[in-house]
C-alpha atoms as a PDB file:
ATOM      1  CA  UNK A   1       0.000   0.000   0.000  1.00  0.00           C
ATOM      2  CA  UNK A   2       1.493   3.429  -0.690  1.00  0.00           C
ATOM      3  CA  UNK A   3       0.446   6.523   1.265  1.00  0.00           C
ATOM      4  CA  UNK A   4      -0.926   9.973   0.148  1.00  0.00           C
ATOM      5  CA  UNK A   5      -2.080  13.415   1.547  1.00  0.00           C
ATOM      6  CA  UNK A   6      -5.456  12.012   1.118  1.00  0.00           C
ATOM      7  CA  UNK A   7      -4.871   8.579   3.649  1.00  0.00           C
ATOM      8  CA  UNK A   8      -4.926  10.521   6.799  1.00  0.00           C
ATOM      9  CA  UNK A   9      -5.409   7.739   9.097  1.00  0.00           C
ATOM     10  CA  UNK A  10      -3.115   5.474   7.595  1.00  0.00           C
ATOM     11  CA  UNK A  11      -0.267   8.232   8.027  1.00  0.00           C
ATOM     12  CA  UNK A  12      -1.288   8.591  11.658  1.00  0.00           C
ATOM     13  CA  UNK A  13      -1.142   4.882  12.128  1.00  0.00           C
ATOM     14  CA  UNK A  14       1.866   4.354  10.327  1.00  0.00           C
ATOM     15  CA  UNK A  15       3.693   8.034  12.203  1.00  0.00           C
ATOM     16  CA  UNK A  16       2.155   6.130  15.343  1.00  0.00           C
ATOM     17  CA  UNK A  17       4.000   2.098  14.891  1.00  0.00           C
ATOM     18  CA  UNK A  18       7.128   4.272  13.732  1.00  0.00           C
ATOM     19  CA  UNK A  19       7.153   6.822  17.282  1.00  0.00           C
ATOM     20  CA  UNK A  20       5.086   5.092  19.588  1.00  0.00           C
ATOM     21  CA  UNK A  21       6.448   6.911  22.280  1.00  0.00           C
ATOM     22  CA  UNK A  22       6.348  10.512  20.982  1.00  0.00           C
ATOM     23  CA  UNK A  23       3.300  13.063  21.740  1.00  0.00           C
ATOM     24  CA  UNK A  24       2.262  14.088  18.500  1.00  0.00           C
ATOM     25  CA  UNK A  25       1.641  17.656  20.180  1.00  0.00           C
ATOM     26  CA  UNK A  26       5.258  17.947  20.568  1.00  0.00           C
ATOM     27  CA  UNK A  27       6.362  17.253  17.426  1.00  0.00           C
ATOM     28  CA  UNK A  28       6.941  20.303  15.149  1.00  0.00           C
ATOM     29  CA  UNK A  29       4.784  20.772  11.456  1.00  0.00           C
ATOM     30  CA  UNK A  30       8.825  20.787   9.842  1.00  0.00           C
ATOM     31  CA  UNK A  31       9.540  17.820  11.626  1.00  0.00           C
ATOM     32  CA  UNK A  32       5.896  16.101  11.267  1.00  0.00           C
ATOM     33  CA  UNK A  33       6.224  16.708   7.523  1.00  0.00           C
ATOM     34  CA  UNK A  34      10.171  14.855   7.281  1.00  0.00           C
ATOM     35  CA  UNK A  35       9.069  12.179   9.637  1.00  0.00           C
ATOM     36  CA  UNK A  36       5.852  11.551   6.955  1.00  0.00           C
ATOM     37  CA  UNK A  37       8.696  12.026   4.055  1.00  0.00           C
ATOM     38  CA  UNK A  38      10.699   8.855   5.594  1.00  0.00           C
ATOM     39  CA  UNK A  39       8.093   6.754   5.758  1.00  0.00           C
ATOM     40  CA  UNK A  40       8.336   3.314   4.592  1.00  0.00           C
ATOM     41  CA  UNK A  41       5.317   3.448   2.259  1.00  0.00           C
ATOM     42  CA  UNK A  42       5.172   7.499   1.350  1.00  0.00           C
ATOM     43  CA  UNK A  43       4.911   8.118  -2.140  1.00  0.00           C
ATOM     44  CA  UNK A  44       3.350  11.889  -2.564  1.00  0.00           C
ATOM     45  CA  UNK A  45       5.075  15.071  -3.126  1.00  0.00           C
ATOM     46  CA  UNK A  46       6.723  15.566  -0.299  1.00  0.00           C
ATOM     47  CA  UNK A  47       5.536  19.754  -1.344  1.00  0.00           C
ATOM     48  CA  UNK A  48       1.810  19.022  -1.742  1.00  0.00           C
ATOM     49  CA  UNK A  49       1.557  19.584   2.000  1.00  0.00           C
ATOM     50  CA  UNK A  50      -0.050  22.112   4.135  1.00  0.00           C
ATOM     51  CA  UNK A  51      -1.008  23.480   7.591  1.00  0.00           C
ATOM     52  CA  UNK A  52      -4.404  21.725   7.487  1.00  0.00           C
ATOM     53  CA  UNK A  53      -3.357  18.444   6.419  1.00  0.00           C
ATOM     54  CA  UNK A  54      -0.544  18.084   8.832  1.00  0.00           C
ATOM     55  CA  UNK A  55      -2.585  19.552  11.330  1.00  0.00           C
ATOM     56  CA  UNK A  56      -5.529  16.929  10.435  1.00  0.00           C
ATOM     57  CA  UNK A  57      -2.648  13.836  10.783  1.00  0.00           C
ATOM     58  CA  UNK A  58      -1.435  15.183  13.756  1.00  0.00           C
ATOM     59  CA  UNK A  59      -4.893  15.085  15.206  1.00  0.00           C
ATOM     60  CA  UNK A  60      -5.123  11.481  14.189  1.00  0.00           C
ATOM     61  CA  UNK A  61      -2.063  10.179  15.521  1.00  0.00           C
ATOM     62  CA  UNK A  62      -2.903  11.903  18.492  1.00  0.00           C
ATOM     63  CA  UNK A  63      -6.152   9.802  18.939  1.00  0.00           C
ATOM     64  CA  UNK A  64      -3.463   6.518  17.963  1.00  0.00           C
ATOM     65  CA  UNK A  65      -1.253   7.765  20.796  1.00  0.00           C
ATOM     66  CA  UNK A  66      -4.141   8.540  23.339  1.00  0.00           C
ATOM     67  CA  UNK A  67      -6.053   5.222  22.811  1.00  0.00           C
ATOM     68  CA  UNK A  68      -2.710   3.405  23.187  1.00  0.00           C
ATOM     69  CA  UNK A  69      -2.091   5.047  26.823  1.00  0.00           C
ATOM     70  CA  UNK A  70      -5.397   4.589  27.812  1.00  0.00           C
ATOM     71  CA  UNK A  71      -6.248   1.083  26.650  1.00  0.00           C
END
């Protein structure tokens, strides 16, 4: 499976099984958007990104990260 702006949840799970230990609130948009870039399955420009998308996988890996300290 490759991954694209569009597969929000699948970046969060995948940003998630990579940094399981990480806050996602900590982690800078710069950073957020490398950290997609090395990414295993990643295949989208790298350039196509934006505030709101990284803001909307950051949201989701938050939920991943929350439901994982909370189980």
């Amino acid at each position: 499976m490759t991954l694209k702006w569009t597969d929000i949840e699948d970046i969060a799970l995948a940003l998630h099984e990579a940094h399981p230990e990480i806050n996602p609130l900590t982690v800078r948009f710069t950073d957020l958007r490398d950290w997609i870039n090395e990414l295993e399955d990643w295949s989208d420009d790298i350039h196509k990104s934006n505030e709101a998308k990284l803001e909307a996988i950051q949201m989701a890996w938050l939920d991943e990260f929350n439901s994982s300290q909370n189980p």
